[in-house]
Protein backbone atom coordinates (compact mmCIF):
# COMPACT_ATOMS: atom_id res chain seq x y z
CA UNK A 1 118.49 24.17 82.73
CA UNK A 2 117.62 27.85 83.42
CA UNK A 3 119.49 28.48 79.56
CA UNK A 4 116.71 26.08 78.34
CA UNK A 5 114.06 27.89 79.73
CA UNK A 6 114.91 31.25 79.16
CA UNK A 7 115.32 30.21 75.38
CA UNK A 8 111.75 28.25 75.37
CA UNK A 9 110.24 31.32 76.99
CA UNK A 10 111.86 33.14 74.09
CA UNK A 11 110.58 31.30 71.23
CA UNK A 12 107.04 31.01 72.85
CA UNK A 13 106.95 34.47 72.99
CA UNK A 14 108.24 35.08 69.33
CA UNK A 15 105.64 33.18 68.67
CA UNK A 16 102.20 34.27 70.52
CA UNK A 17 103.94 38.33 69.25
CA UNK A 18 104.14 37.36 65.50
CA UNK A 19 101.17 34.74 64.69
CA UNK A 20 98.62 36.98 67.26
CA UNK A 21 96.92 39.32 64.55
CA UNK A 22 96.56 42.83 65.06
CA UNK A 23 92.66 43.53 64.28
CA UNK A 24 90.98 46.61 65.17
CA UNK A 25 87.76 45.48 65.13
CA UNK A 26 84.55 49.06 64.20
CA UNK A 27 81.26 47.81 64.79
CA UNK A 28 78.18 48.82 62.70
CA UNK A 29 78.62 46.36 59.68
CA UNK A 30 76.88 44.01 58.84
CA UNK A 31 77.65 40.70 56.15
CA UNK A 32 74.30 39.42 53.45
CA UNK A 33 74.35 37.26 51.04
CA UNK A 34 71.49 38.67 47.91
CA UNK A 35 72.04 36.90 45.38
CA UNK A 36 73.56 32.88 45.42
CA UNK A 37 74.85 32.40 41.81
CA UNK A 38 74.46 28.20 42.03
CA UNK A 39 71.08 28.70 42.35
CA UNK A 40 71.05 31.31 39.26
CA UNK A 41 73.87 29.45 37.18
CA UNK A 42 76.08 32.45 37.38
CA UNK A 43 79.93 32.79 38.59
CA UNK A 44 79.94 36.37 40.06
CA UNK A 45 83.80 37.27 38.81
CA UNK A 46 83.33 41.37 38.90
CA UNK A 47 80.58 43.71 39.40
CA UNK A 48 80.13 47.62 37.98
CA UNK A 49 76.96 49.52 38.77
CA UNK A 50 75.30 50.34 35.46
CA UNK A 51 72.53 52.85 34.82
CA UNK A 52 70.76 52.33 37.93
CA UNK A 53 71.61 48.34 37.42
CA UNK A 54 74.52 46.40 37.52
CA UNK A 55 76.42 44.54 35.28
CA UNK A 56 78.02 41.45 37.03
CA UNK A 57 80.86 39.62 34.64
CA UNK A 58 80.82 35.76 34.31
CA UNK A 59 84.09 34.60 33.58
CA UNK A 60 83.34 30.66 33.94
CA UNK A 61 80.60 31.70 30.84
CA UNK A 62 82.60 34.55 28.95
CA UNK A 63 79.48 36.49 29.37
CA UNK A 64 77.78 39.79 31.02
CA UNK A 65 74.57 39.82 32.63
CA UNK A 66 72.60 42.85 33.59
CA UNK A 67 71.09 42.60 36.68
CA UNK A 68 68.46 44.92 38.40
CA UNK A 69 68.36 46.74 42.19
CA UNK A 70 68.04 45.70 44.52
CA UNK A 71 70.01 42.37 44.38
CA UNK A 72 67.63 39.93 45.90
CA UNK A 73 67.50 36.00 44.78
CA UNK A 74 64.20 36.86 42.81
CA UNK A 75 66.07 40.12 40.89
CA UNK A 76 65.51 39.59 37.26
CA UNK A 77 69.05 38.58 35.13
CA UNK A 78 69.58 38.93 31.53
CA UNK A 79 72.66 38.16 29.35
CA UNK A 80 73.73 41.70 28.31
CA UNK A 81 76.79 40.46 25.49
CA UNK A 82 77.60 37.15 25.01
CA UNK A 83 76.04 34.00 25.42
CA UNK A 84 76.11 31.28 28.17
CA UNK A 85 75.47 28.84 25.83
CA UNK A 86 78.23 29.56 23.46
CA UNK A 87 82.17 28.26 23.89
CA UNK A 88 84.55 30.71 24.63
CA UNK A 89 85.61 32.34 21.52
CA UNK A 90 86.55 35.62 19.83
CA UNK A 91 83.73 37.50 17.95
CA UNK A 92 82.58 40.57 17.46
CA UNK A 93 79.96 41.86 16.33
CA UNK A 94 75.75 42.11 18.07
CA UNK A 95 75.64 41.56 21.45
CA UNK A 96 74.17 37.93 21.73
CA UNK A 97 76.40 37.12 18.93
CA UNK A 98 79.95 38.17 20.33
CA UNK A 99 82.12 36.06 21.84
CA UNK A 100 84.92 36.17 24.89
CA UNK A 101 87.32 34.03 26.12
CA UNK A 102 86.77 33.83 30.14
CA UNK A 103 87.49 37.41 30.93
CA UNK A 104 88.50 38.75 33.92
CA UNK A 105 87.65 42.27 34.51
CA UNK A 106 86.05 45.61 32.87
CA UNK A 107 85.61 49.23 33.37
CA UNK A 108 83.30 52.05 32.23
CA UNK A 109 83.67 55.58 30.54
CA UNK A 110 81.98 58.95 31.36
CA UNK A 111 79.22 57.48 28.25
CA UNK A 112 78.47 54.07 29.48
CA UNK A 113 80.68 52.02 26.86
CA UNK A 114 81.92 49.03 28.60
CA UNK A 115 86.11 47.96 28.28
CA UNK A 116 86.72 44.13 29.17
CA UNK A 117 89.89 42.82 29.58
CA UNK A 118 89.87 39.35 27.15
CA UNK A 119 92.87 38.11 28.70
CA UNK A 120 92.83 35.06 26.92
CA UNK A 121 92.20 36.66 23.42
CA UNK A 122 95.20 39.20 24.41
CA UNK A 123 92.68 41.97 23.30
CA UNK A 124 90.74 44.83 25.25
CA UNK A 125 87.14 45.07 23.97
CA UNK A 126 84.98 47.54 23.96
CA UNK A 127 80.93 47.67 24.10
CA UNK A 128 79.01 50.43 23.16
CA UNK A 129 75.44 50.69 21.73
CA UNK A 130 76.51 49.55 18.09
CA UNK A 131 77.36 46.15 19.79
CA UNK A 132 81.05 44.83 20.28
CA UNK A 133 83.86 45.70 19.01
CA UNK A 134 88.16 44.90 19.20
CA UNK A 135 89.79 48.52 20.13
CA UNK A 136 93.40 46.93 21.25
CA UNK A 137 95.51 43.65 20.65
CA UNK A 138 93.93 40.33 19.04
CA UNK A 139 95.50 40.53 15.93
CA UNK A 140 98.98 38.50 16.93
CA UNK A 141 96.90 35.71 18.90
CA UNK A 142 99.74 35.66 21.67
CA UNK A 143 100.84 37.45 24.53
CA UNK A 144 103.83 39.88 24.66
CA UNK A 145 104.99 43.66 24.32
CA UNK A 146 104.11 46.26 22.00
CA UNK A 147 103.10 49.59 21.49
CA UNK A 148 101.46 51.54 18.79
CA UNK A 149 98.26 51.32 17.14
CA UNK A 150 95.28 49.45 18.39
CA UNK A 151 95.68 46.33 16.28
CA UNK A 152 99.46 45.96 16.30
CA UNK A 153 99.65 46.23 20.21
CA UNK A 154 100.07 43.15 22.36
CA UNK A 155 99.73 41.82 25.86
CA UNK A 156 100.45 39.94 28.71
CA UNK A 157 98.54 37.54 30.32
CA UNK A 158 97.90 38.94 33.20
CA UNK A 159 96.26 42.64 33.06
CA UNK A 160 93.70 44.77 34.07
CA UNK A 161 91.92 47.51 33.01
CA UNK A 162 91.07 51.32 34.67
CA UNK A 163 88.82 54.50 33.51
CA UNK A 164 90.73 57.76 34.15
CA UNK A 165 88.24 60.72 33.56
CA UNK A 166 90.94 63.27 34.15
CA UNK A 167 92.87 62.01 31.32
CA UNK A 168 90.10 60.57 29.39
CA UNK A 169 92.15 57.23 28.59
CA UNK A 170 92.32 53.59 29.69
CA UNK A 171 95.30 52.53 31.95
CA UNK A 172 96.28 48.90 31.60
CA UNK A 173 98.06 47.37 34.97
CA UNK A 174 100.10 44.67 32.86
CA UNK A 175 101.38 42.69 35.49
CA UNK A 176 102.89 40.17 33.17
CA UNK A 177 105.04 42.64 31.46
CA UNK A 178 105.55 44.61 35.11
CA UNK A 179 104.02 47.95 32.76
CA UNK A 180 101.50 50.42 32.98
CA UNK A 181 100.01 51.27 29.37
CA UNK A 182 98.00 53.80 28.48
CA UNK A 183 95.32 53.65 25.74
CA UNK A 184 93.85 57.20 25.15
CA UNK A 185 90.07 57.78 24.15
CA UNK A 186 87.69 59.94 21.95
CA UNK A 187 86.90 62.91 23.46
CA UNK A 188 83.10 62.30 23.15
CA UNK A 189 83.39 59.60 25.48
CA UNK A 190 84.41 60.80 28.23
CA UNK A 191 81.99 64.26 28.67
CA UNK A 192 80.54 64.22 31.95
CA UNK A 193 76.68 63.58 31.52
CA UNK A 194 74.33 64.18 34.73
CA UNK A 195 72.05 60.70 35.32
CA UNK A 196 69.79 62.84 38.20
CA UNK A 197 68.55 65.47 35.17
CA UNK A 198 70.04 68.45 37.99
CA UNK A 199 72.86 70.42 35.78
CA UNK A 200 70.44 73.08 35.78
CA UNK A 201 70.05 73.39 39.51
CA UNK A 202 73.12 75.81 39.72
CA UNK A 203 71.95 78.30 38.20
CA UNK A 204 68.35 78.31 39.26
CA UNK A 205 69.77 78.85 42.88
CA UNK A 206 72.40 81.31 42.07
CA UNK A 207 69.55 83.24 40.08
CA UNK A 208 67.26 82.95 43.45
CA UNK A 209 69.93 83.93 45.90
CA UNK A 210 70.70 87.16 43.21
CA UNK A 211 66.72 87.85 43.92
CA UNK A 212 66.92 87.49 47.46
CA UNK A 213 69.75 90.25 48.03
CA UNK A 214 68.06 92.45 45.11
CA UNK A 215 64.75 92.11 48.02
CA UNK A 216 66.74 92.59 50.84
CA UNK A 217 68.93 95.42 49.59
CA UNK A 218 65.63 97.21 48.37
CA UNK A 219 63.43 96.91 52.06
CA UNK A 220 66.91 98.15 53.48
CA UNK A 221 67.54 101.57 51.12
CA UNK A 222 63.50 102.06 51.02
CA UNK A 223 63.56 104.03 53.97
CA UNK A 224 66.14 106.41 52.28
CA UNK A 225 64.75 106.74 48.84
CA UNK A 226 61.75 107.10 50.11
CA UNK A 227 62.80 110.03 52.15
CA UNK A 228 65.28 111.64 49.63
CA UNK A 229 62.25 111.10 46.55
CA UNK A 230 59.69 112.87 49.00
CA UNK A 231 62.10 115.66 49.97
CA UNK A 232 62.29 116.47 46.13
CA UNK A 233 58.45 116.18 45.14
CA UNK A 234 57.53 117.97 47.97
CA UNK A 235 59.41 121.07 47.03
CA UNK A 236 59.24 120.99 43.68
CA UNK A 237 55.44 120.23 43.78
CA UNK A 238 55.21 123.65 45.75
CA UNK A 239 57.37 125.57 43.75
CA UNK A 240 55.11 124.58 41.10
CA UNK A 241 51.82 125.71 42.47
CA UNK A 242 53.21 128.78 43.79
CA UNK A 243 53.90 129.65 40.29
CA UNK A 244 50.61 128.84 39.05
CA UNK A 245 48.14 132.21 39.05
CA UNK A 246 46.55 132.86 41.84
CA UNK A 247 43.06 134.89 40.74
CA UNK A 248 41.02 132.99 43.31
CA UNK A 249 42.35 134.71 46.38
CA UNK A 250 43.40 131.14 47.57
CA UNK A 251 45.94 131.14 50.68
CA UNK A 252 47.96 127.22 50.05
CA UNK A 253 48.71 125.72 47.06
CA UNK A 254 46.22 123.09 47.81
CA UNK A 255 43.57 125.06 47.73
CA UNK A 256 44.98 126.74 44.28
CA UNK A 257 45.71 123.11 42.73
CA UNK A 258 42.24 121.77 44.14
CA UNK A 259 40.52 125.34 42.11
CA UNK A 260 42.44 124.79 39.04
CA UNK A 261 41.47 120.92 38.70
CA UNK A 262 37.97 122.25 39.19
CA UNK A 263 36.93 119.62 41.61
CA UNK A 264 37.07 120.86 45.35
């Protein structure tokens, strides 16, 4: 009996120690709901911000919408590529008129050109302000391995897309294929632009703070110029009007300067 209850004790306690989560709760966050997507006909799948905006993917519509900030149930939506009232398909082309096929995720370069991840069309996408266009996969119209250029690669299934600045390329997580590819970029697109308008604020303060010494150095070694400057024109300013003729019978060289200038 006391072998029962030891091993009862046992398994109760296995079992408050490994089904008991370990939460450590930090206070000063709070949950809100801005935007309810039945009541806009949207299926929030991913969301980017996007020149002060955001861009929120559909993936039930195979579309983009562009929504403004703040998020609020009265924000104003409007399809930015695709069309809600389209099938899924595979088009490119304007942005109303291209077509995806329910994808699942995108990304953004330094430029603002938009990558999505057509699963489904085994093609990454690409949307820049020409309208859309096919920059990997598609061509083979099933999923797979291979590498090489943009229209002979292929795809899993299963894959996501990332923006490395550092390297200016795409990384695709291909978790079907258990990979990591790598798709590298135009150099144009991924130069560092400054949204605020401030890339001349560096040098404006490192002009002022070259100022501010050149003041501060100045009121410090005035004292000492001064002295040294006044040291010289004072002797050499006497030296001078001793040397000037004295036919007056004048006793300083004052007196001579103020008889020579002819207005004492």
């Amino acid at each position: 009996m006391g072998a029962y209850c030891t091993g009862l004790l046992i398994i109760l306690f296995s079992l408050i120690t490994f089904t008991e989560p370990s939460l450590i709760p930090e206070e000063g966050y709070r949950v809100e709901t801005v935007l309810y997507g039945n009541k806009m006909d949207v299926y929030p799948h991913s969301i980017l911000p996007f020149n002060g905006d955001i861009l929120l993917l559909d993936s039930v519509n195979s579309t983009l919408f562009r929504i403004g900030l703040p998020l609020s149930q009265d924000s104003t939506i409007k399809v930015f590529a695709g069309s809600r009232n389209t099938v899924p398909g595979f088009a490119d082309g304007g942005f109303l008129d291209a077509q995806f096929n329910h994808p699942k995720s995108f990304t953004l370069d330094s430029k603002g050109n938009i990558y999505v991840a057509d699963r489904a069309n085994h093609a990454i996408r690409k949307i820049s302000k020409s309208g859309v266009s096919t920059i990997a996969g598609g061509t083979a119209g099933k999923t797979g391995h291979a590498d090489g250029p943009s229209q002979e690669a292929m795809f899993s299934n299963d894959y996501d897309l990332t923006f490395i600045p550092s390297i200016c390329a795409l990384l695709v997580s291909d978790r079907g294929n258990r990979m990591i590819r790598q798709i590298k970029l135009p150099p144009g697109d991924c130069v560092q632009h400054s949204g605020s308008g401030t890339h001349w604020v560096t040098p404006v303060i490192a002009s002022g703070v070259s100022f501010l010494l050149g003041l501060l150095l100045m009121a410090f070694l005035q004292p000492y110029i001064a002295a040294y400057t006044g040291g010289l024109w004072s002797s050499s300013s006497n030296a001078s009007m001793e040397r000037i003729p004295n036919n007056h019978g004048e006793t300083s060289a004052d007196e001579l300067l103020c008889h020579v200038k002819r207005n004492c």
